[in-house]
Structure formats: C-alpha cells, structure tokens
Protein backbone atom coordinates (compact mmCIF):
# COMPACT_ATOMS: atom_id res chain seq x y z
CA UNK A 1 165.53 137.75 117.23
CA UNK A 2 164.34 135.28 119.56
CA UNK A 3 161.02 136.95 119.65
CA UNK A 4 160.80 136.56 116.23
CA UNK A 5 161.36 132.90 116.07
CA UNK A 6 158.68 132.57 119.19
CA UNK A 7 156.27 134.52 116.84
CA UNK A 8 157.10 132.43 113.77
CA UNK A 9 156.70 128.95 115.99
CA UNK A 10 153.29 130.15 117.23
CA UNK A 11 152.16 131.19 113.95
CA UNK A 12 153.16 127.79 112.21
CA UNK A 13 151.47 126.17 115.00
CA UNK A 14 148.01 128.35 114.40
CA UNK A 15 148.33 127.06 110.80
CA UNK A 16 148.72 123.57 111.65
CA UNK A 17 145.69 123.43 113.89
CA UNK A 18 143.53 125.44 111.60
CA UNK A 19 144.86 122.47 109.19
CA UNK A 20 143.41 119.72 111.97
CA UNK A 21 140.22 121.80 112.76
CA UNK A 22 139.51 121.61 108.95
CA UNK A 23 140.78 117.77 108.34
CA UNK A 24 138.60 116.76 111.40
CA UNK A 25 135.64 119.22 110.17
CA UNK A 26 135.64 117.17 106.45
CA UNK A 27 135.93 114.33 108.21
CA UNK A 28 133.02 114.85 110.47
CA UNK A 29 130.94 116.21 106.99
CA UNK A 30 131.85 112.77 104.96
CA UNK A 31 131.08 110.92 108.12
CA UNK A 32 127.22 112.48 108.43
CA UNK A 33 126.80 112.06 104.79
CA UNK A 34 127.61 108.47 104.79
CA UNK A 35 125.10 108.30 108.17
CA UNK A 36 122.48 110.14 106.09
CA UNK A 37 123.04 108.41 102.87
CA UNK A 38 122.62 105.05 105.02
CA UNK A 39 119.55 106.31 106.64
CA UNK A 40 118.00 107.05 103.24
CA UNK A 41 119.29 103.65 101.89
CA UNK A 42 117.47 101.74 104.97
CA UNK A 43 114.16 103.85 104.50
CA UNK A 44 114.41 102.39 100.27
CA UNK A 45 115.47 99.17 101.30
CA UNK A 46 112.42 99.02 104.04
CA UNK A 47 109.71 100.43 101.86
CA UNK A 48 110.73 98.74 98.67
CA UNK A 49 110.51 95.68 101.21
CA UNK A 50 106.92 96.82 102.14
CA UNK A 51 105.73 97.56 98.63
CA UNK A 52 106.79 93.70 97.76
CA UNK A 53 104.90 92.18 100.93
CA UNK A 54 101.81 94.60 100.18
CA UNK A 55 101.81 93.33 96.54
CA UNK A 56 102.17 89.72 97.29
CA UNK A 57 99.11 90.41 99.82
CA UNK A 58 97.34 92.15 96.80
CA UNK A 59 98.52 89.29 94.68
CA UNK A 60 96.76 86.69 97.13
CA UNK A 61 93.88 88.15 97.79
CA UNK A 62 93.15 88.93 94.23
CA UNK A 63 93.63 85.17 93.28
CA UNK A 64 91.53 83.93 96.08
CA UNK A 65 89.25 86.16 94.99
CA UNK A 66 89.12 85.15 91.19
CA UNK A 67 88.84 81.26 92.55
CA UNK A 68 85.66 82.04 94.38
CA UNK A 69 84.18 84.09 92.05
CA UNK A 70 85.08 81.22 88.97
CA UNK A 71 83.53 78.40 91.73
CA UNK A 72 80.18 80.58 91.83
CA UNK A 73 80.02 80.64 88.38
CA UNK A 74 80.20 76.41 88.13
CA UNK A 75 77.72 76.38 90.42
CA UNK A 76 75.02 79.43 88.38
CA UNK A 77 76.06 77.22 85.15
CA UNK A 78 75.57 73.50 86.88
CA UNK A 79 72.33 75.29 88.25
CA UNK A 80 70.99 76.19 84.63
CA UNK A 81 71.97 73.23 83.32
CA UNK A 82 69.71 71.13 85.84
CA UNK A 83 66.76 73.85 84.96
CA UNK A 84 63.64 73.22 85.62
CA UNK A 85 64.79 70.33 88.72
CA UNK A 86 66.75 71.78 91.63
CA UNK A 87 69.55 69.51 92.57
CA UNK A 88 69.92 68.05 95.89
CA UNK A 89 71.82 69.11 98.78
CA UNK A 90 70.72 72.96 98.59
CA UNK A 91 71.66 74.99 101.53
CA UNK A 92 74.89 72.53 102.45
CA UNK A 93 78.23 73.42 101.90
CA UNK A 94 79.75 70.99 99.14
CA UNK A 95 84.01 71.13 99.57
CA UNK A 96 86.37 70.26 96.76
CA UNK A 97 89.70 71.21 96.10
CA UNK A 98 91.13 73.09 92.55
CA UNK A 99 94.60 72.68 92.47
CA UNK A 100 96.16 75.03 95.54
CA UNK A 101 92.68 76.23 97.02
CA UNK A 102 90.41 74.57 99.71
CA UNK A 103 86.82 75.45 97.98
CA UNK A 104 83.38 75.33 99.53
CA UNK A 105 80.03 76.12 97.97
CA UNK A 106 76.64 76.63 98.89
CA UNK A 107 73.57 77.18 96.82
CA UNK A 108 70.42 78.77 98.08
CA UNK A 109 67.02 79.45 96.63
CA UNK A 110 65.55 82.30 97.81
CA UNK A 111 62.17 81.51 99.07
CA UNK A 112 59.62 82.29 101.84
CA UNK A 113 59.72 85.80 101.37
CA UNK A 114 57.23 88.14 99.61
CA UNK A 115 57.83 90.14 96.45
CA UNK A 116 55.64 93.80 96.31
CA UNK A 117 56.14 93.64 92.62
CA UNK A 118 53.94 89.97 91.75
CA UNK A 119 51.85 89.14 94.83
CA UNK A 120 48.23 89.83 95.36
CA UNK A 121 47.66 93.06 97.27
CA UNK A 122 45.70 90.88 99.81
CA UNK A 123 48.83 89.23 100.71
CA UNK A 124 50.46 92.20 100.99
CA UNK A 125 48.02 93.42 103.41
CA UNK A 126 48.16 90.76 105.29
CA UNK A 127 51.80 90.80 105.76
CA UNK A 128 51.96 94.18 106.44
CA UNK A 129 49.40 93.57 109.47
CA UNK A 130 51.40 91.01 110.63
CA UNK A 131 54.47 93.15 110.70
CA UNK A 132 52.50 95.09 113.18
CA UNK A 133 51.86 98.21 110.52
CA UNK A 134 48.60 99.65 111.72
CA UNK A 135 45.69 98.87 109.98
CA UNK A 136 44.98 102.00 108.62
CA UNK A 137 48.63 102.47 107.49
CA UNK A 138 48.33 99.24 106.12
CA UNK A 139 44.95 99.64 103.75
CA UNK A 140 46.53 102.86 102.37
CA UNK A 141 50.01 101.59 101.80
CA UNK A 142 49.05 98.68 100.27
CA UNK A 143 47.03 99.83 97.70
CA UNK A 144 49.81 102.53 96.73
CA UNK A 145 52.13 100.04 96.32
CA UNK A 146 49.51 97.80 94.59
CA UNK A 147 48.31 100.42 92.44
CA UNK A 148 51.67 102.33 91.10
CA UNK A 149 53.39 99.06 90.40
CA UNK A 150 51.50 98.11 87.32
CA UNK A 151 52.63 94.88 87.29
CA UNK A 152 51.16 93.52 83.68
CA UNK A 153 51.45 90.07 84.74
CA UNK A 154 49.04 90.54 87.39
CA UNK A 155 46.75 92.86 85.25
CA UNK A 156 46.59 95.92 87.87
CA UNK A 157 45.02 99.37 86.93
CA UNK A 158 46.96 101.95 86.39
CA UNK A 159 47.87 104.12 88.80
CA UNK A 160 45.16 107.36 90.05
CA UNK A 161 46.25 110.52 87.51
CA UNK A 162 47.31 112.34 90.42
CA UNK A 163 50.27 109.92 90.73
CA UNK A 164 53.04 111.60 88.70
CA UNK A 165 56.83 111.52 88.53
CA UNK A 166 56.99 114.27 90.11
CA UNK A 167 55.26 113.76 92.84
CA UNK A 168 57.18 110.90 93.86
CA UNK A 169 60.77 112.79 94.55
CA UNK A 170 63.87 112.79 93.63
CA UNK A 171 64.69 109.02 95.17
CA UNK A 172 61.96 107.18 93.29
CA UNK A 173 63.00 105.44 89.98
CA UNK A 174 59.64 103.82 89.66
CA UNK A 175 58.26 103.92 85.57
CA UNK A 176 54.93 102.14 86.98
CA UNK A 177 56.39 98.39 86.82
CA UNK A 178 58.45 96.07 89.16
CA UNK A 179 60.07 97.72 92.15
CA UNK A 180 63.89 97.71 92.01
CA UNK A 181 64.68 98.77 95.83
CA UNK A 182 63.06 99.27 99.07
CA UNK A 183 63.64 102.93 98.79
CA UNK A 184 61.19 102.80 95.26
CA UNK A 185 58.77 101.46 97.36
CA UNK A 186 59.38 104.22 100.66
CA UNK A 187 59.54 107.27 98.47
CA UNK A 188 55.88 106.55 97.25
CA UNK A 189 53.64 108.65 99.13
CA UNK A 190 51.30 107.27 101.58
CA UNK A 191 54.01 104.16 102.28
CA UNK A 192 57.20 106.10 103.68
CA UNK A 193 59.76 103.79 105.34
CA UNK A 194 58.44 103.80 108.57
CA UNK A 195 55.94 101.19 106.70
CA UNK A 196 59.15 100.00 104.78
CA UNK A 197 61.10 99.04 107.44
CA UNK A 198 58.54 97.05 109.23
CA UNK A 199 57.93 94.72 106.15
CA UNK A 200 61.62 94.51 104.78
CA UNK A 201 62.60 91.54 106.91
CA UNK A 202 59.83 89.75 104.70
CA UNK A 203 60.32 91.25 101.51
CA UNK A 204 62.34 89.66 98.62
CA UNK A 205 62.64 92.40 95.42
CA UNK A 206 63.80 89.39 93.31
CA UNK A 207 61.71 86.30 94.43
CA UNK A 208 59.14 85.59 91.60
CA UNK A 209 57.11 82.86 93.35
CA UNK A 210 54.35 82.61 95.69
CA UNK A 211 55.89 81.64 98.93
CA UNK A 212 54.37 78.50 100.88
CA UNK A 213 53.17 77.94 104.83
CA UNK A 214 56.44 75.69 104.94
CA UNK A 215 58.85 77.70 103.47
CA UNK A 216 57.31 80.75 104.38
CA UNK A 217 59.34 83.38 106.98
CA UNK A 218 57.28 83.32 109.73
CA UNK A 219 55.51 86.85 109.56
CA UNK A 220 54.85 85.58 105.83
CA UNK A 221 53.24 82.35 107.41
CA UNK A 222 51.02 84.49 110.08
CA UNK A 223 49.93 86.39 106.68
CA UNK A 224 48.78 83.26 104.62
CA UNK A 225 47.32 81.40 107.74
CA UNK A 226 45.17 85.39 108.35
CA UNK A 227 44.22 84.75 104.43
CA UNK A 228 43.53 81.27 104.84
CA UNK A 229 40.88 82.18 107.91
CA UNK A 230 39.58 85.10 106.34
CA UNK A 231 38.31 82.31 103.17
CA UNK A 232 41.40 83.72 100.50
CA UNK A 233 42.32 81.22 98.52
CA UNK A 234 44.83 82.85 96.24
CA UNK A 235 47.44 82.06 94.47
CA UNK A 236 49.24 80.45 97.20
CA UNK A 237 49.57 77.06 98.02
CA UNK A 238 49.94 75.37 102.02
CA UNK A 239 51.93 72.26 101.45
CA UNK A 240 55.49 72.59 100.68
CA UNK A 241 56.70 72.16 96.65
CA UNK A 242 60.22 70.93 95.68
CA UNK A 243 61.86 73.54 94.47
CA UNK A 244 62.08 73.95 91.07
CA UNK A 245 64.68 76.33 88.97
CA UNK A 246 63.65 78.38 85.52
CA UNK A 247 63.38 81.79 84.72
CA UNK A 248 63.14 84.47 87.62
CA UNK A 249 64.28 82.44 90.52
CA UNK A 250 66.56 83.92 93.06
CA UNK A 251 69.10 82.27 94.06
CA UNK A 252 72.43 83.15 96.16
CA UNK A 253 75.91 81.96 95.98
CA UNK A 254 78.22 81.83 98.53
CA UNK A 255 81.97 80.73 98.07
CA UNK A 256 84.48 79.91 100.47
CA UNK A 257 88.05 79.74 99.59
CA UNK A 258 91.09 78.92 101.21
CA UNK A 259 94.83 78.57 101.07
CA UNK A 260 97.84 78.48 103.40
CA UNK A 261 97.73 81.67 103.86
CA UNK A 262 93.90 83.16 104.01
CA UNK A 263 90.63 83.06 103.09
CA UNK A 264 87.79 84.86 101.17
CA UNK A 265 84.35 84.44 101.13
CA UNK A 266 82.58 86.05 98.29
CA UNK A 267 78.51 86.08 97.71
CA UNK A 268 76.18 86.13 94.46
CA UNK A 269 72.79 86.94 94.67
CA UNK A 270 71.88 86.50 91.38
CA UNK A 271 68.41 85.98 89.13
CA UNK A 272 68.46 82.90 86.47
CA UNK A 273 67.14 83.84 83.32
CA UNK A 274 68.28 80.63 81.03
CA UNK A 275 67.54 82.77 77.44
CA UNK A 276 69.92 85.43 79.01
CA UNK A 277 73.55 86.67 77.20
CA UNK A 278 76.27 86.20 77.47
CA UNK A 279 75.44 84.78 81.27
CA UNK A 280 72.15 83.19 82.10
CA UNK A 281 71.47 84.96 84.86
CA UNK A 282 70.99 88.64 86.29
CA UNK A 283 73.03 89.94 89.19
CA UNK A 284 71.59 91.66 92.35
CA UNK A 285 74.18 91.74 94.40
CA UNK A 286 78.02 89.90 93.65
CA UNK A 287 80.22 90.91 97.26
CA UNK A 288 83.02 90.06 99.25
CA UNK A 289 81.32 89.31 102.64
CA UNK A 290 82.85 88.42 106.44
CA UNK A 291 84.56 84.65 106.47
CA UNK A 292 82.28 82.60 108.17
C-alpha cells in the first residue's frame, strides 16, 4: 500500500513538472515572438525612417535643381531680349536671392575657338599645324574635312564621288553639312582622331563666328598670326569686336544655387536662335556639373 502511494506521489509529481516544462516552454515561445516581432518593428520603423530622409534629400535636390535651371532660363531670355548688344558684366558671377535660395549666374559667349563646319579651310590648316599635326596629316585632313562638310554658306564643292555613306562607318552621322560631334569629324577617313584629338582643345562645334587675335585660344592665335605672315587676309579680323548676340551664337550658362542645406550647380550650353519655338535657343549640352 505504501508503495502504491510512493508510486502515485511520483507520478503526480512527473505530471506537474511536465506541466512547468510546458508553461515555461510557451513562455519562452511568446517571449521570442515578442523579441522577433520587435526586431521586425525596429527594421520598419528604421527604414520607413530612411525612406523619409532619402525623399526629403530627393525633395531638395530636385528643387535646387528646378531653381537653377528656371535662373538659366532668365538669363537665355534677358540674353535674347538684349539681341543684337551683349550686356555687360559677361563672364562675372551676378548673385541675387529668390525667396529661400542663394542664386548666382554667369553668362559666357563662346568665342576664340574654331568651328570645322564655317571657317576657311586655310584656317583650319593652320590650326591644325599649330596643334603640332604633321604637315602632311594636316593637308590631307583638312581638305576631307573641308570637302565632305558642304557647308552652303561657304559655297564648298561637293565632296569626291568616292566619298559615300558607306564608306564612312557606322559612327559617322555626317549628310554632307555641319558637323554635329568630334567623332563626325574622326570617323572621316584620312582625319581619324589621332588628328581629332590634337585640334579639339581649339575646336567649338557650335561657335558661328570668326574668332579674333584677342579672343582667340592661343593655338587659334599662332594659326591667324601663321595666316597673317603667309599674306591671308580672310575672313578674320585682328582687333578685338564687342561681342554681339543674334542668331547662332554660343553661349553657356552656369547656375549656382544654394540653401541651408546644399548646393547645385547646373550648366547650359546652349545656341540662340531668336525666330526659334517655343524657346529661342538650341541646346548642346543642359548638365548638373561639380559645385565650384
């Protein structure tokens, strides 16, 4: 009998620990889950928290962005509107403020440089020489370049038959008129970019005018003082000219905008053409570019 009530006792104390191990077992599981479901409720609460700072960043940069993009378009417009007279101050930064931005602009005309598409092939020559093409190179290159362009304002003779389309490769987008990149003008045979890259520092695909001794880059000025002794008198003048604005000038925009918290610089190179629409002018090249 007493055995029996010694088994009994053990067994209703196996029972009541098996009880514990499982109380302290769902205790243990509700006590992860709430750890877990924390863990998961930190990771929302710390991305949703990211996502918020990444769109206010967004946010900011897109509206310092919009205010230097709308202050280079007051300055293309103020520019048309003082057509044919450049105002003063070109090349200087001019500050202002509009409403919570810090905005600085500066204007300028892009001069000096040589355009493939309207000078004189003796120019071209000449600048090539000076950019230390060799002569040879530099008698055959030119006249490709001179030849294929076509340029009707200048009156040039059509290209030899032998220059076709599809002779040219797959990179030129040439139709015989004004050259639209440097690699138009490399994929022509008989220039190549070794000749390209020696006369790109001096080459301006959107400058319409004759460049000047004084304004002139200075292989462009060793070019036009190599004309000048050679008896060339060209289209080219030596003394400087005020700049004047009208159809085809190049001109490029830079914007500066700040706020109390950043900055952004954006940049227009951009062509004036007054009779244009719905803008007056023809973009090259509209960028965000390094804060100076």
């Amino acid at each position: 009998m007493g055995l029996f009530r010694g088994v009994s006792t053990w067994q209703r104390s196996d029972k009541r620990q098996s009880k514990d191990s499982e109380a302290g077992f769902a205790l243990l599981l509700v006590l992860w889950t709430l750890a877990f479901l924390a863990l998961i409720g930190t990771h929302v609460l710390l991305q949703g928290r990211s996502m918020v700072v990444n769109a206010s960043a967004r946010q900011q940069h897109v509206a310092l962005e919009l205010a230097a993009d709308s202050a280079i378009r007051q300055e293309l417009y103020g520019l048309v509107l003082a057509s044919p007279h450049a105002p003063s101050g070109l090349g200087a930064w001019h500050e202002r403020e509009d409403g919570l931005f810090h905005v600085m602009v500066r204007v300028h005309l892009e001069r000096g440089r040589i355009n493939p598409s309207v000078i004189s092939r003796d120019l071209l020559l000449a600048v090539m020489v000076s950019s230390g093409v060799p002569a040879q190179d530099a008698e055959r290159a030119s006249s490709v370049l001179y030849g294929w362009r076509g340029h009707p304002l200048l009156g040039a003779s059509p290209p030899p038959g032998s220059f076709v389309p599809a002779d040219m490769g797959a990179r030129c987008m040439l139709t015989h008129g004004p050259f639209h990149s440097l690699d138009d003008m490399a994929s022509l045979p008989g220039v190549g970019w070794g000749v390209v890259q020696r006369i790109a520092p001096a080459v301006s695909l959107s400058q319409m005018q004759y460049p000047t001794n004084a304004e002139a880059v200075p292989v462009v000025q060793v070019a036009l003082k190599r004309l000048h002794h050679l008896g060339y008198s060209g289209a080219f003048g030596s003394e400087a000219q005020p700049p004047m604005l009208g159809g085809g000038v190049s001109v490029i925009v830079d914007a500066l905008v700040r706020d109390e918290q950043g900055a952004e610089q954006r940049r227009a190179n951009v062509v004036l053409m007054p009779d244009a629409e719905p803008e007056p002018w023809h973009v090259l090249r509209w960028e965000t570019v390094p804060v100076e």
